[in-house]
PDB file of N, CA and C in Angstrom:
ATOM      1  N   UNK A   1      49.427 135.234 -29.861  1.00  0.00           N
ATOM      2  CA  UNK A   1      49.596 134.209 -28.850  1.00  0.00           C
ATOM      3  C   UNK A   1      48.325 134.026 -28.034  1.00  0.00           C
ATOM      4  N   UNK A   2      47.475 134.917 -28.302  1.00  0.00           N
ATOM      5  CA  UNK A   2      46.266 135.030 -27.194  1.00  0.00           C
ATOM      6  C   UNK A   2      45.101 134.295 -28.008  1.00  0.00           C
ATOM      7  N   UNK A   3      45.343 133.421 -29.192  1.00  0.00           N
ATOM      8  CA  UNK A   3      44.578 132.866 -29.518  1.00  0.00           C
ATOM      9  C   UNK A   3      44.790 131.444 -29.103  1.00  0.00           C
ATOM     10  N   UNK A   4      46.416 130.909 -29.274  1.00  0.00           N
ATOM     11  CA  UNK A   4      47.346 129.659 -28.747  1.00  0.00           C
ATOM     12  C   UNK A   4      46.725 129.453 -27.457  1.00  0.00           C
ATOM     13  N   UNK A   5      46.684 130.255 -26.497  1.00  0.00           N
ATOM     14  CA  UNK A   5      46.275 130.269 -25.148  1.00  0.00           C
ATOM     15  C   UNK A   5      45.004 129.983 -24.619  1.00  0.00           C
ATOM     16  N   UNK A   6      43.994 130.600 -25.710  1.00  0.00           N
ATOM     17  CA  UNK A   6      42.343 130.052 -25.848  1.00  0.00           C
ATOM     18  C   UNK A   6      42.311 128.654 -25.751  1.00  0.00           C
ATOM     19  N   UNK A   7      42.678 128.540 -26.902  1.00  0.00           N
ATOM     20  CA  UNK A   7      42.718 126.946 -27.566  1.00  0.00           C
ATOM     21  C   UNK A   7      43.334 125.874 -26.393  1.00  0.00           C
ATOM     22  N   UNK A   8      44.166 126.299 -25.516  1.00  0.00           N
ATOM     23  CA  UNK A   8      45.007 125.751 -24.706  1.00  0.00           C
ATOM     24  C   UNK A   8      43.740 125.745 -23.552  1.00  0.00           C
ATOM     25  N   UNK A   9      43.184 126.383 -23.366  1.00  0.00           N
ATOM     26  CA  UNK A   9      42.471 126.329 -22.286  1.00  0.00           C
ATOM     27  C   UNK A   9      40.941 126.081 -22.839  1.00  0.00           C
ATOM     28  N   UNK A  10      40.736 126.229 -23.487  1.00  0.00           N
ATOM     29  CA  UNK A  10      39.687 125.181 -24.013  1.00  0.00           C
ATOM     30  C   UNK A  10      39.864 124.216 -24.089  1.00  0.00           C
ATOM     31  N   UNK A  11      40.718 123.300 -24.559  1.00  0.00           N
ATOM     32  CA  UNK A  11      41.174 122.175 -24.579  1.00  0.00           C
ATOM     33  C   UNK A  11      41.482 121.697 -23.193  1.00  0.00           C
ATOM     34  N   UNK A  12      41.889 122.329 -22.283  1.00  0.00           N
ATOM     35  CA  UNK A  12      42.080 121.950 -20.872  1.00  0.00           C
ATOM     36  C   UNK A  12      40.671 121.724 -20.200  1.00  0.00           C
ATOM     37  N   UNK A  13      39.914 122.937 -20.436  1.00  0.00           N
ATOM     38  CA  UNK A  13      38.362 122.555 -20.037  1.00  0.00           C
ATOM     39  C   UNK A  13      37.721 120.952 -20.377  1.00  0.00           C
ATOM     40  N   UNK A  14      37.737 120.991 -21.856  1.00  0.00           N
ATOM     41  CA  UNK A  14      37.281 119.449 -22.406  1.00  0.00           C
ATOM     42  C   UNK A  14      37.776 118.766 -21.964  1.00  0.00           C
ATOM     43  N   UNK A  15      39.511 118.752 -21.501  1.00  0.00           N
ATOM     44  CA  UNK A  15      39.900 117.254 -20.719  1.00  0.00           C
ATOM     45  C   UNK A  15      39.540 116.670 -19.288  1.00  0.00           C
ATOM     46  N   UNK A  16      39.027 118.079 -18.761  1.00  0.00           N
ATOM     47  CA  UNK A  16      38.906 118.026 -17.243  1.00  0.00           C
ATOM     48  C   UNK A  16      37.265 117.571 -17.607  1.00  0.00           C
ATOM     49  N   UNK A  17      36.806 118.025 -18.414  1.00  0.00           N
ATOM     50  CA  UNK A  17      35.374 117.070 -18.625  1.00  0.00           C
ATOM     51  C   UNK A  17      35.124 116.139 -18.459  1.00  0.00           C
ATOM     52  N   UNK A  18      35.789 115.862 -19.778  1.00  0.00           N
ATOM     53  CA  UNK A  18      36.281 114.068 -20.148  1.00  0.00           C
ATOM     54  C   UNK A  18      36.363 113.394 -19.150  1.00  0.00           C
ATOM     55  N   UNK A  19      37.330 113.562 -18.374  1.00  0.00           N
ATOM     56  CA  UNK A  19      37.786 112.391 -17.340  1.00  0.00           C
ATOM     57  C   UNK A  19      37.035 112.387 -16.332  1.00  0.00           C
ATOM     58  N   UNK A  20      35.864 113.176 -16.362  1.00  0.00           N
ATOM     59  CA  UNK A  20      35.147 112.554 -14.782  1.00  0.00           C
ATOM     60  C   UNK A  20      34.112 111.434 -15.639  1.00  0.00           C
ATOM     61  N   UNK A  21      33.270 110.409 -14.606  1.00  0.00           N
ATOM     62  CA  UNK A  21      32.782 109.207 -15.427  1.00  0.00           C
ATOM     63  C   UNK A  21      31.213 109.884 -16.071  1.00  0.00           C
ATOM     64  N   UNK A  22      31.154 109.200 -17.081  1.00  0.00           N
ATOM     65  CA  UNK A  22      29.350 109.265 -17.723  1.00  0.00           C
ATOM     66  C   UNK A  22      28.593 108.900 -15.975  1.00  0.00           C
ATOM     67  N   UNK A  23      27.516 110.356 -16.419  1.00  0.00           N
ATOM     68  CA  UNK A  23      26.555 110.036 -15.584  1.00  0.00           C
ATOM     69  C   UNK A  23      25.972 108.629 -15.868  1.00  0.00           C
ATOM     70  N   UNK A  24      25.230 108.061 -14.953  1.00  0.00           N
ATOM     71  CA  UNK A  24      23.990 107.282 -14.896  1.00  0.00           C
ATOM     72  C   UNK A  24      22.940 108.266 -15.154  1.00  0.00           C
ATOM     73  N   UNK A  25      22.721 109.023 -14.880  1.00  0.00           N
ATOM     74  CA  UNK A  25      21.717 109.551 -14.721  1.00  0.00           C
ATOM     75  C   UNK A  25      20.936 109.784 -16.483  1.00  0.00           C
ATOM     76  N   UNK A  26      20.070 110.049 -16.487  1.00  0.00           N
ATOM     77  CA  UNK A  26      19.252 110.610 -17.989  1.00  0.00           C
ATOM     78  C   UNK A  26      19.134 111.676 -18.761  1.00  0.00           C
ATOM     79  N   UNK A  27      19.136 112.426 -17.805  1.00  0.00           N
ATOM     80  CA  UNK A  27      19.003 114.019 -17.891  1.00  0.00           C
ATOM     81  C   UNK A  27      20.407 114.739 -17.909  1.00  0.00           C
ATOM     82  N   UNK A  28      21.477 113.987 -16.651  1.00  0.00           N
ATOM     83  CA  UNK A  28      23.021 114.510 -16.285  1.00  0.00           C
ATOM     84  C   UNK A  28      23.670 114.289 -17.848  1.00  0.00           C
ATOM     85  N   UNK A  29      23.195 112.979 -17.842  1.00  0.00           N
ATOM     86  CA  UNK A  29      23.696 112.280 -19.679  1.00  0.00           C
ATOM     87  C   UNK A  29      23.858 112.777 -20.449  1.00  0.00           C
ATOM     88  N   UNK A  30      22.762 113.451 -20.906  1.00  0.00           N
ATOM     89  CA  UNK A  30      22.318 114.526 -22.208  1.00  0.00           C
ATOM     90  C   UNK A  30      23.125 115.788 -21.501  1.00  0.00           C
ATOM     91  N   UNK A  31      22.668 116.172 -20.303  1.00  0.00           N
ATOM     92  CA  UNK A  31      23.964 117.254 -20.364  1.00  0.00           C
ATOM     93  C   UNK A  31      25.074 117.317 -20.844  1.00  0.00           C
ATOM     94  N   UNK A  32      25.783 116.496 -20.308  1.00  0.00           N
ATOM     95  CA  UNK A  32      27.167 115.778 -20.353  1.00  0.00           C
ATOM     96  C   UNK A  32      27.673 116.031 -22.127  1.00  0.00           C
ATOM     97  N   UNK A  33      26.558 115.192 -22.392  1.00  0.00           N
ATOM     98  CA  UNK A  33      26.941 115.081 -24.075  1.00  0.00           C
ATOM     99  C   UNK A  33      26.827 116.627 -24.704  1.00  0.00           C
ATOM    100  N   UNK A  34      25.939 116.970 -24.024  1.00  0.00           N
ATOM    101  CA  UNK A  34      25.830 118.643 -25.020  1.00  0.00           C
ATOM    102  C   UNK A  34      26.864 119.641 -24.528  1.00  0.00           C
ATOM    103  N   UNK A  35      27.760 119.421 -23.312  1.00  0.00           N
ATOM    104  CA  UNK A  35      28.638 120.135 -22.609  1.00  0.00           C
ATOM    105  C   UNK A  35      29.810 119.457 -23.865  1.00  0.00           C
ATOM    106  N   UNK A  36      29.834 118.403 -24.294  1.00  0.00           N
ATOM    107  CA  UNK A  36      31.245 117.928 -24.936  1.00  0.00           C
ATOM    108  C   UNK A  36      31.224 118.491 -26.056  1.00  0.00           C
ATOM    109  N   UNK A  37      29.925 118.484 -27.060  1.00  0.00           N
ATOM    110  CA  UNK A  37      29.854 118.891 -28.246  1.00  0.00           C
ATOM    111  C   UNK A  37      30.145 120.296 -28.117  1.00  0.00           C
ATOM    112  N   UNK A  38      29.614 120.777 -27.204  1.00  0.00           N
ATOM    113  CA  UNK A  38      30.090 122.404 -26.734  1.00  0.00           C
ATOM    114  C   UNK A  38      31.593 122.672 -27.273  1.00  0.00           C
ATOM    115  N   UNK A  39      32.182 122.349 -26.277  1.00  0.00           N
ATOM    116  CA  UNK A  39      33.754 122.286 -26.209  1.00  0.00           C
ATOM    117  C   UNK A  39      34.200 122.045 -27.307  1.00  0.00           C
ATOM    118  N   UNK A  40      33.885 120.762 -28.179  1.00  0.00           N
ATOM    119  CA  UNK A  40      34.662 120.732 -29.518  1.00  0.00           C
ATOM    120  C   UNK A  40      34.142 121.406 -30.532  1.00  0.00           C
ATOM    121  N   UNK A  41      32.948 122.105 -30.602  1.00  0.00           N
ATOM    122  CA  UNK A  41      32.928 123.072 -31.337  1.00  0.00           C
ATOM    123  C   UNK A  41      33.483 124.239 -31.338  1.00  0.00           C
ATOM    124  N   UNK A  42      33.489 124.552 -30.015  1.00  0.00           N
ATOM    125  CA  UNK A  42      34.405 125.925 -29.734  1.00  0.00           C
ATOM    126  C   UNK A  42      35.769 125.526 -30.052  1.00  0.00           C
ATOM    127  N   UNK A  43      36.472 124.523 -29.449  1.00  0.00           N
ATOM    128  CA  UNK A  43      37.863 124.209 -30.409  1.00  0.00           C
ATOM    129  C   UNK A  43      37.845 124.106 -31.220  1.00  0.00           C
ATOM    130  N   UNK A  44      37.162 123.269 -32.457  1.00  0.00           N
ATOM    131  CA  UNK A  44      37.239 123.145 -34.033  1.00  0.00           C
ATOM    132  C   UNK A  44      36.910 124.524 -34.843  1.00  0.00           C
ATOM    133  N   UNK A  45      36.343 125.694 -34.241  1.00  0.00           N
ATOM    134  CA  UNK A  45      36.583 126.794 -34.506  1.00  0.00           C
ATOM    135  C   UNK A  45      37.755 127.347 -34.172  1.00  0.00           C
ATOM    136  N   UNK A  46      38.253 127.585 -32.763  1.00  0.00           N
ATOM    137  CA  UNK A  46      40.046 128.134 -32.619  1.00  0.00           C
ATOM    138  C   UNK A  46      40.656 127.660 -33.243  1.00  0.00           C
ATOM    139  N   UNK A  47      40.509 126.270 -33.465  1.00  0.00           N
ATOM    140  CA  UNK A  47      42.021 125.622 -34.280  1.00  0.00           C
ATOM    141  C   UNK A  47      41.461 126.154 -35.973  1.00  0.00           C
ATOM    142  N   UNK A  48      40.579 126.194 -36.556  1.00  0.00           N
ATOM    143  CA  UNK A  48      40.636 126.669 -38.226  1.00  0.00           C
ATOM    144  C   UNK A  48      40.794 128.319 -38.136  1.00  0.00           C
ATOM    145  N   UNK A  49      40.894 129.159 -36.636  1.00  0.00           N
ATOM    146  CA  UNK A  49      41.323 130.205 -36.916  1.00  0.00           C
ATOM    147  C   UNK A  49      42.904 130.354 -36.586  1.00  0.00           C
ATOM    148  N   UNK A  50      43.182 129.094 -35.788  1.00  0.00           N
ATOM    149  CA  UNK A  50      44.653 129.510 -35.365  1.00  0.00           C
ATOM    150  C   UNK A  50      45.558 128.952 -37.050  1.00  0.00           C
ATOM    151  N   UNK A  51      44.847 127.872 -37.958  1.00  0.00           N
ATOM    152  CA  UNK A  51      45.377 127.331 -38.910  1.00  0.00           C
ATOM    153  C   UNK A  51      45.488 129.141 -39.835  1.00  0.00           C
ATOM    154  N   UNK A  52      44.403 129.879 -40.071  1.00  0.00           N
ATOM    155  CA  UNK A  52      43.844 130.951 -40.875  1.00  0.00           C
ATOM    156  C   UNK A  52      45.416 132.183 -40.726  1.00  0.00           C
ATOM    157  N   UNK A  53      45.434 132.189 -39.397  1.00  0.00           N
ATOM    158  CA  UNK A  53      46.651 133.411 -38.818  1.00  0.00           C
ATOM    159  C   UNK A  53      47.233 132.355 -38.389  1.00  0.00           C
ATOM    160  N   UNK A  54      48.841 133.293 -39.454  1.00  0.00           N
ATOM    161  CA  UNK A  54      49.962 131.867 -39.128  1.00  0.00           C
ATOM    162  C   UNK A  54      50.795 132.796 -38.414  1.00  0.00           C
ATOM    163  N   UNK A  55      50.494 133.933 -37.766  1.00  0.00           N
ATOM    164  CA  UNK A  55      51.097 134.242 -36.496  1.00  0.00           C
ATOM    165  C   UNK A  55      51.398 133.521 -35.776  1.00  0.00           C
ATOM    166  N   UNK A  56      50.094 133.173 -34.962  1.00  0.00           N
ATOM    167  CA  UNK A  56      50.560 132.138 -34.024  1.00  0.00           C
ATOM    168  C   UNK A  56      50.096 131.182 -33.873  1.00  0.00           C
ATOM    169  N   UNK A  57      50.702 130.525 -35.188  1.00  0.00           N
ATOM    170  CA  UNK A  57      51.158 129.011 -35.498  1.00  0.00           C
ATOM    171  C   UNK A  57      52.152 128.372 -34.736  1.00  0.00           C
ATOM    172  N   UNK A  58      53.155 129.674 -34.349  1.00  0.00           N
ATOM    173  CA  UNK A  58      54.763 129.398 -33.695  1.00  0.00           C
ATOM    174  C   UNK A  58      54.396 129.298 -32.119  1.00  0.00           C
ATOM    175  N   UNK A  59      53.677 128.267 -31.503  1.00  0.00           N
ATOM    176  CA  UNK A  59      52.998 128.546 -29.618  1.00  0.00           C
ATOM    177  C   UNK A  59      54.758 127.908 -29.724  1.00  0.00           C
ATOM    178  N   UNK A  60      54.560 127.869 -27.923  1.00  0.00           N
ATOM    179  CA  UNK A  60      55.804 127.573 -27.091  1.00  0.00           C
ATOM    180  C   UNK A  60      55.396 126.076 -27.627  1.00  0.00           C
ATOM    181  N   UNK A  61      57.094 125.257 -27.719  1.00  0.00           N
ATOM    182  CA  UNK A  61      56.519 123.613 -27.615  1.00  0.00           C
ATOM    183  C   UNK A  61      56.184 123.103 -26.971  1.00  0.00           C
ATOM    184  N   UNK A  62      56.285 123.555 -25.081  1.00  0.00           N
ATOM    185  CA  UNK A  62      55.625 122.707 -24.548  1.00  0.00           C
ATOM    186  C   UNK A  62      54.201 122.609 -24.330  1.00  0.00           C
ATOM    187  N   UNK A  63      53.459 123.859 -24.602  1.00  0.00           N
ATOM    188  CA  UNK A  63      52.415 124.018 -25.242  1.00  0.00           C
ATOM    189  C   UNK A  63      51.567 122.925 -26.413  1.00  0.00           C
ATOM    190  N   UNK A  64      52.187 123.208 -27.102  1.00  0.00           N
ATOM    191  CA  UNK A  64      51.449 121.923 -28.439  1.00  0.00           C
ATOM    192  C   UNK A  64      51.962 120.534 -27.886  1.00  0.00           C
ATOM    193  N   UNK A  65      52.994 119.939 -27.028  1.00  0.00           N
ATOM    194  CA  UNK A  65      53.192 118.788 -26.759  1.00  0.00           C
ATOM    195  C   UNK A  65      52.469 118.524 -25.548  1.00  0.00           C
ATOM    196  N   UNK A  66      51.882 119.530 -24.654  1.00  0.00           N
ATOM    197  CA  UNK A  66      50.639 119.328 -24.068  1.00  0.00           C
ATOM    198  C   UNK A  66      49.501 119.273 -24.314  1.00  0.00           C
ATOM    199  N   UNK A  67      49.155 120.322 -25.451  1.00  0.00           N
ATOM    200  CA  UNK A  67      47.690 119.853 -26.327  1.00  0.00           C
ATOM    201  C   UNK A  67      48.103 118.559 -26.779  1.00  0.00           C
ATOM    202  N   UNK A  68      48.779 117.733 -27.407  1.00  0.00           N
ATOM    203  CA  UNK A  68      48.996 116.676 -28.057  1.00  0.00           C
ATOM    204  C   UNK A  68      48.547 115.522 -27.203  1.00  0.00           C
ATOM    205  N   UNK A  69      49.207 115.517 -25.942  1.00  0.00           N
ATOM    206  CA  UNK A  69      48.951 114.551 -24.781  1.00  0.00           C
ATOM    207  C   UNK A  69      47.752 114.884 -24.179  1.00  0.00           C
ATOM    208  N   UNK A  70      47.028 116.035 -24.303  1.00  0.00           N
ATOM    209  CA  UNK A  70      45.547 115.841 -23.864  1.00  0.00           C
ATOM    210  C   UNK A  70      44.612 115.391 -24.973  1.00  0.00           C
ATOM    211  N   UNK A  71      45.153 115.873 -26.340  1.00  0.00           N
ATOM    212  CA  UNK A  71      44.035 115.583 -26.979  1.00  0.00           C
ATOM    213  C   UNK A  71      43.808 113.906 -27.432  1.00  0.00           C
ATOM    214  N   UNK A  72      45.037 113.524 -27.144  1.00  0.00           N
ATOM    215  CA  UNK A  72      45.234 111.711 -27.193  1.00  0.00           C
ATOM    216  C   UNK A  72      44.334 111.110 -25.908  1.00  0.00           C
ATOM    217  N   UNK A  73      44.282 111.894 -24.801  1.00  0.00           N
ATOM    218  CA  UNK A  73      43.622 111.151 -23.585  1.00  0.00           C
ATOM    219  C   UNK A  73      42.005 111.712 -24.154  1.00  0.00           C
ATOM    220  N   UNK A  74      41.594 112.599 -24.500  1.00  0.00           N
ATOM    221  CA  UNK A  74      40.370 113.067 -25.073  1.00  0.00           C
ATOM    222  C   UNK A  74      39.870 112.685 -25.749  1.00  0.00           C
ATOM    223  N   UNK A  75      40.776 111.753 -26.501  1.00  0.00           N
ATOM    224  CA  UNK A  75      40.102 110.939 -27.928  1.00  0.00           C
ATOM    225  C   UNK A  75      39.626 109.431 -27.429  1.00  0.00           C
ATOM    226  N   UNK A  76      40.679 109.165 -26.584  1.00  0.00           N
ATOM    227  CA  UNK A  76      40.692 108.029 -25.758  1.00  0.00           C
ATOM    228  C   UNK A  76      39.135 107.689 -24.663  1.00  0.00           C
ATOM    229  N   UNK A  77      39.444 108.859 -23.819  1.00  0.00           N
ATOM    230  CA  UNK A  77      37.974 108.969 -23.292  1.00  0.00           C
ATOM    231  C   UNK A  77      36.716 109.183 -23.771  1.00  0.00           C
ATOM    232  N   UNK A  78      36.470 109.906 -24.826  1.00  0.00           N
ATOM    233  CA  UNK A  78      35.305 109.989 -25.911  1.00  0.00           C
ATOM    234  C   UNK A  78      34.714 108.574 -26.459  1.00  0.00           C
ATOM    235  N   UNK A  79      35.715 107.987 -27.234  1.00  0.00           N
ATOM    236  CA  UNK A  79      35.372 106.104 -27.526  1.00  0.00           C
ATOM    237  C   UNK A  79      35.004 105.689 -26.384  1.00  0.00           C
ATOM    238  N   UNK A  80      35.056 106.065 -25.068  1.00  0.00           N
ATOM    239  CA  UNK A  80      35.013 105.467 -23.839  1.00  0.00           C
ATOM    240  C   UNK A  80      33.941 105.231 -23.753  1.00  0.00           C
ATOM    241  N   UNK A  81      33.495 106.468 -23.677  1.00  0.00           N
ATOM    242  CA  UNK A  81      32.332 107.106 -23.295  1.00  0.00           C
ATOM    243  C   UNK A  81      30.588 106.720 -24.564  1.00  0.00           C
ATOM    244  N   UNK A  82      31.534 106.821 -25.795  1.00  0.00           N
ATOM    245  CA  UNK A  82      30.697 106.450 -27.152  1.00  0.00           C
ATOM    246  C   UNK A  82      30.288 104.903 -26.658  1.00  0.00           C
ATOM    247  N   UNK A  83      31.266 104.105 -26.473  1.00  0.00           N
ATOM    248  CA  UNK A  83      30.967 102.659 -26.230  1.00  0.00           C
ATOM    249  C   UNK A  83      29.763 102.494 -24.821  1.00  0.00           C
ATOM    250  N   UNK A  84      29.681 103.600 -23.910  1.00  0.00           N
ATOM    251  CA  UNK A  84      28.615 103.194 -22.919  1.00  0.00           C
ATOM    252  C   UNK A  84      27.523 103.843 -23.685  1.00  0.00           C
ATOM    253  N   UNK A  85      27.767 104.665 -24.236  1.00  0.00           N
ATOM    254  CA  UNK A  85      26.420 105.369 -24.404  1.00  0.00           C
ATOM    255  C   UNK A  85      25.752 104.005 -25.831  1.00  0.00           C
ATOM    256  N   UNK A  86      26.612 103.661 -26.528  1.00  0.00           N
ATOM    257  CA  UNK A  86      26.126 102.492 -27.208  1.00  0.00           C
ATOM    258  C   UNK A  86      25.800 101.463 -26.927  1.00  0.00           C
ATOM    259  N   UNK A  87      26.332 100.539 -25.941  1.00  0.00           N
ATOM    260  CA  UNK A  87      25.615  99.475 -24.899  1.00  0.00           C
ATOM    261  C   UNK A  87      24.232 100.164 -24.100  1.00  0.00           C
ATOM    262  N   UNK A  88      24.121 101.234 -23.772  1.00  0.00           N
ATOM    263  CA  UNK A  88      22.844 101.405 -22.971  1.00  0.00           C
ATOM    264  C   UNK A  88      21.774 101.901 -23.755  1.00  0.00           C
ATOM    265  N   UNK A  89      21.870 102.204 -25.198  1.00  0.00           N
ATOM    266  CA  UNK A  89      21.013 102.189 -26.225  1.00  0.00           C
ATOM    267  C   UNK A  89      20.918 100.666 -26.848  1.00  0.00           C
ATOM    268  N   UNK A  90      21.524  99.891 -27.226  1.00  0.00           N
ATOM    269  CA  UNK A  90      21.381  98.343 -26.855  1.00  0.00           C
ATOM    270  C   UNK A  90      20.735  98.067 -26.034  1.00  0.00           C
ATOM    271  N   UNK A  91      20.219  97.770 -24.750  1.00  0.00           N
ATOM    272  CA  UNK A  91      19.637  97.612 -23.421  1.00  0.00           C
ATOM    273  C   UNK A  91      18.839  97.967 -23.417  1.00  0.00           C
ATOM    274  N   UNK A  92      18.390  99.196 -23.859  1.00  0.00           N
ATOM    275  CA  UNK A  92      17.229  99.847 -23.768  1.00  0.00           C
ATOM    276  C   UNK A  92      16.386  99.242 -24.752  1.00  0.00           C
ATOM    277  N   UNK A  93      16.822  99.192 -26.098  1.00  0.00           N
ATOM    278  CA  UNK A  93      16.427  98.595 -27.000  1.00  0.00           C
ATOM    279  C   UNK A  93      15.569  97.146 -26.956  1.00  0.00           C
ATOM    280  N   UNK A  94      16.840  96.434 -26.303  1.00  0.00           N
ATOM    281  CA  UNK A  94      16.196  95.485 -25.467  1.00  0.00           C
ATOM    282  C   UNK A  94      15.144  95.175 -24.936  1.00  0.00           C
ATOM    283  N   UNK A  95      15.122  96.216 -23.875  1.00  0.00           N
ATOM    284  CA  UNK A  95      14.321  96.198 -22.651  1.00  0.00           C
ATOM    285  C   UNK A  95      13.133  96.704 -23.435  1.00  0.00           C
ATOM    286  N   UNK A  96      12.805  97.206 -24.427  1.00  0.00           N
ATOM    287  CA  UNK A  96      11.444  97.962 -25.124  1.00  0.00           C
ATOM    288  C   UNK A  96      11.139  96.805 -26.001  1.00  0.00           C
ATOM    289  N   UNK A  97      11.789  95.901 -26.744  1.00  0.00           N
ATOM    290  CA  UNK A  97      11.533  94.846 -27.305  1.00  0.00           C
ATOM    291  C   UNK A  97      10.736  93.625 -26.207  1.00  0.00           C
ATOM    292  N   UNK A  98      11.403  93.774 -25.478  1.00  0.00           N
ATOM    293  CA  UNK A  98      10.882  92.708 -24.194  1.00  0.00           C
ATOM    294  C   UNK A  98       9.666  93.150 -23.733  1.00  0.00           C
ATOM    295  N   UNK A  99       9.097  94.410 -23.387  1.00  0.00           N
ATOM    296  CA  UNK A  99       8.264  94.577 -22.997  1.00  0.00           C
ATOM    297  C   UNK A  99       6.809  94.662 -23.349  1.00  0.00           C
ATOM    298  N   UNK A 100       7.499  94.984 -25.327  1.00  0.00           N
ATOM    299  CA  UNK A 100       6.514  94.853 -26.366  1.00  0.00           C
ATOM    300  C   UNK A 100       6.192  93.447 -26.394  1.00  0.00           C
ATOM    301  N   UNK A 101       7.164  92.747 -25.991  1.00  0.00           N
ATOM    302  CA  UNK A 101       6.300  91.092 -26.425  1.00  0.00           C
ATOM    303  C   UNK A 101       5.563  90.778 -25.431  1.00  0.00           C
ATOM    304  N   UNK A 102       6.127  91.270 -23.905  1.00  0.00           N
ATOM    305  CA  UNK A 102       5.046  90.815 -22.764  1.00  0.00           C
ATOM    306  C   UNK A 102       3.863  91.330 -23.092  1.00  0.00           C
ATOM    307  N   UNK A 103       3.417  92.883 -23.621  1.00  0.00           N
ATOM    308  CA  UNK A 103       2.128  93.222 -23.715  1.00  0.00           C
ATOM    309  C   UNK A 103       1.611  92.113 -24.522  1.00  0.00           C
ATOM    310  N   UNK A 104       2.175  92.387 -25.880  1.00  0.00           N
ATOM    311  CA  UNK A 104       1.294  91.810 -26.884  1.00  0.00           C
ATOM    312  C   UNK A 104       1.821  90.301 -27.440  1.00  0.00           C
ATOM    313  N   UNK A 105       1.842  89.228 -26.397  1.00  0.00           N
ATOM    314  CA  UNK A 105       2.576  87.982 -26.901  1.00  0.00           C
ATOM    315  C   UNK A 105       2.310  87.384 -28.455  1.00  0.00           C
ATOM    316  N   UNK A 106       1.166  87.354 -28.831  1.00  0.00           N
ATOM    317  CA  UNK A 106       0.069  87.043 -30.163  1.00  0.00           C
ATOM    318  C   UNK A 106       0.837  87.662 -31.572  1.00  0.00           C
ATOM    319  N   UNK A 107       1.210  89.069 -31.482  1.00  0.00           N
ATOM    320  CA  UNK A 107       1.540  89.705 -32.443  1.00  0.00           C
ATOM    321  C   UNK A 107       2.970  88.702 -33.569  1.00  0.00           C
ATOM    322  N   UNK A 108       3.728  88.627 -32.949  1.00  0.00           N
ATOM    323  CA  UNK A 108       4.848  88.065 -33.325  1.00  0.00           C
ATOM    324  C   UNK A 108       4.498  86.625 -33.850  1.00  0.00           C
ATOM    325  N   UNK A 109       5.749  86.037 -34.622  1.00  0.00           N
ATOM    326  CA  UNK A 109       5.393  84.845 -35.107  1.00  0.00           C
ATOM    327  C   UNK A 109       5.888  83.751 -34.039  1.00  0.00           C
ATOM    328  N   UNK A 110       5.222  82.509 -34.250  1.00  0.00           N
ATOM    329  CA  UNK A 110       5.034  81.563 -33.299  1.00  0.00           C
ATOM    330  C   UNK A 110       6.215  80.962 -32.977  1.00  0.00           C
ATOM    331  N   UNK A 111       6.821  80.479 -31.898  1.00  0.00           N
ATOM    332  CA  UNK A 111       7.752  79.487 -31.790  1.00  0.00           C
ATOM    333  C   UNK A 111       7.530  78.297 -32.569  1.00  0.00           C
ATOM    334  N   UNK A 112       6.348  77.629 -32.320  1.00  0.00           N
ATOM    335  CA  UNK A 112       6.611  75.797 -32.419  1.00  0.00           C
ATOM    336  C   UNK A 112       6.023  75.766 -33.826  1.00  0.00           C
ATOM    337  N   UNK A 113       5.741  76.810 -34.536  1.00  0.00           N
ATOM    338  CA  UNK A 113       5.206  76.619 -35.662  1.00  0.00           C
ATOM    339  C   UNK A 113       4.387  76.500 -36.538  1.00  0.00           C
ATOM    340  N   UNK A 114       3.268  76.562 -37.393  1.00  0.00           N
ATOM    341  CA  UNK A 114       2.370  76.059 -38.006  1.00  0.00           C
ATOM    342  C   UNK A 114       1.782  75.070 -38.262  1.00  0.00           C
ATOM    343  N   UNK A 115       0.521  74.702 -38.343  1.00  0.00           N
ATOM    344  CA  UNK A 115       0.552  73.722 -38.440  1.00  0.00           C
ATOM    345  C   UNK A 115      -0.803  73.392 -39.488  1.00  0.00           C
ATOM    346  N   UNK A 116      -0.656  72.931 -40.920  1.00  0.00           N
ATOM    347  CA  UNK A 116      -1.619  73.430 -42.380  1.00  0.00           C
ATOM    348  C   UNK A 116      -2.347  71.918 -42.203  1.00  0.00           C
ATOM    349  N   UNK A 117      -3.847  71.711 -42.447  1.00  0.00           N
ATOM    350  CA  UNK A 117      -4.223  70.609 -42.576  1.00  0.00           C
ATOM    351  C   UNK A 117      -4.698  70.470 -43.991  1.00  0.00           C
ATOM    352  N   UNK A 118      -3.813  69.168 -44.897  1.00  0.00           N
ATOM    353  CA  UNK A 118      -4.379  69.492 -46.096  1.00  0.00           C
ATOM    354  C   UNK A 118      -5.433  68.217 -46.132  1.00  0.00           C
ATOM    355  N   UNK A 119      -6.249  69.231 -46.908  1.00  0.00           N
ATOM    356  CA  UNK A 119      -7.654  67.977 -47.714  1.00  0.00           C
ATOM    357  C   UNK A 119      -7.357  67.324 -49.138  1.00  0.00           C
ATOM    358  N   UNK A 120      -8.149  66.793 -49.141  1.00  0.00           N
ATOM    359  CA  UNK A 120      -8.348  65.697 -50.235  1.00  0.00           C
ATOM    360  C   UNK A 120      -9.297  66.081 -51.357  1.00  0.00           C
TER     361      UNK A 120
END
């Protein structure tokens, strides 16, 4: 049971993660993200040892129907979270494209077009 109970509280850790908002910040960010991958690695290890010993496979139910309802809000908040961190790599993207053309306007191809003079 003292493995059921890990897992239970690991999983409680990651949700209480989860739900506070993505930093702004740059540095908090990358924390953030390496604190999550943390957590689900340490769970995706308990759970292939709790699958391994089918001791205690048998937790209390309200147990697994509470992992169940956190790990649905966990999955929920993760896409949340995936979708900002994907718009602000968009933006950025952006914003480095934009800035490359202010330096170097010349490089890129022309708006209004070409224009070939043929001879005779």
């Amino acid at each position: 049971m003292a493995l059921a109970e890990e897992l239970y509280q690991v999983t409680k850790a990651l949700y209480d993660h989860v739900s506070r908002p993505l930093p702004k910040e740059l540095d908090a960010r990358d924390q953030y993200v390496e604190d999550v991958e943390h957590y689900l690695e340490k769970r995706g290890s308990l759970l292939q040892q709790l699958e391994q010993d089918s001791g205690d496979a048998d937790m209390e139910e309200s147990m697994s129907v509470a992992l169940l309802k956190m790990n649905e809000e966990i999955q929920r908040h993760i896409e949340a979270s995936r979708g900002e961190l994907r718009l602000g790599m968009q933006q950025l993207k952006k914003k480095k494209q934009s800035s490359q053309r202010y330096e170097r306007p010349y490089t890129g191809p022309t708006v209004d077009g070409i224009f070939f003079d043929k001879k005779n």
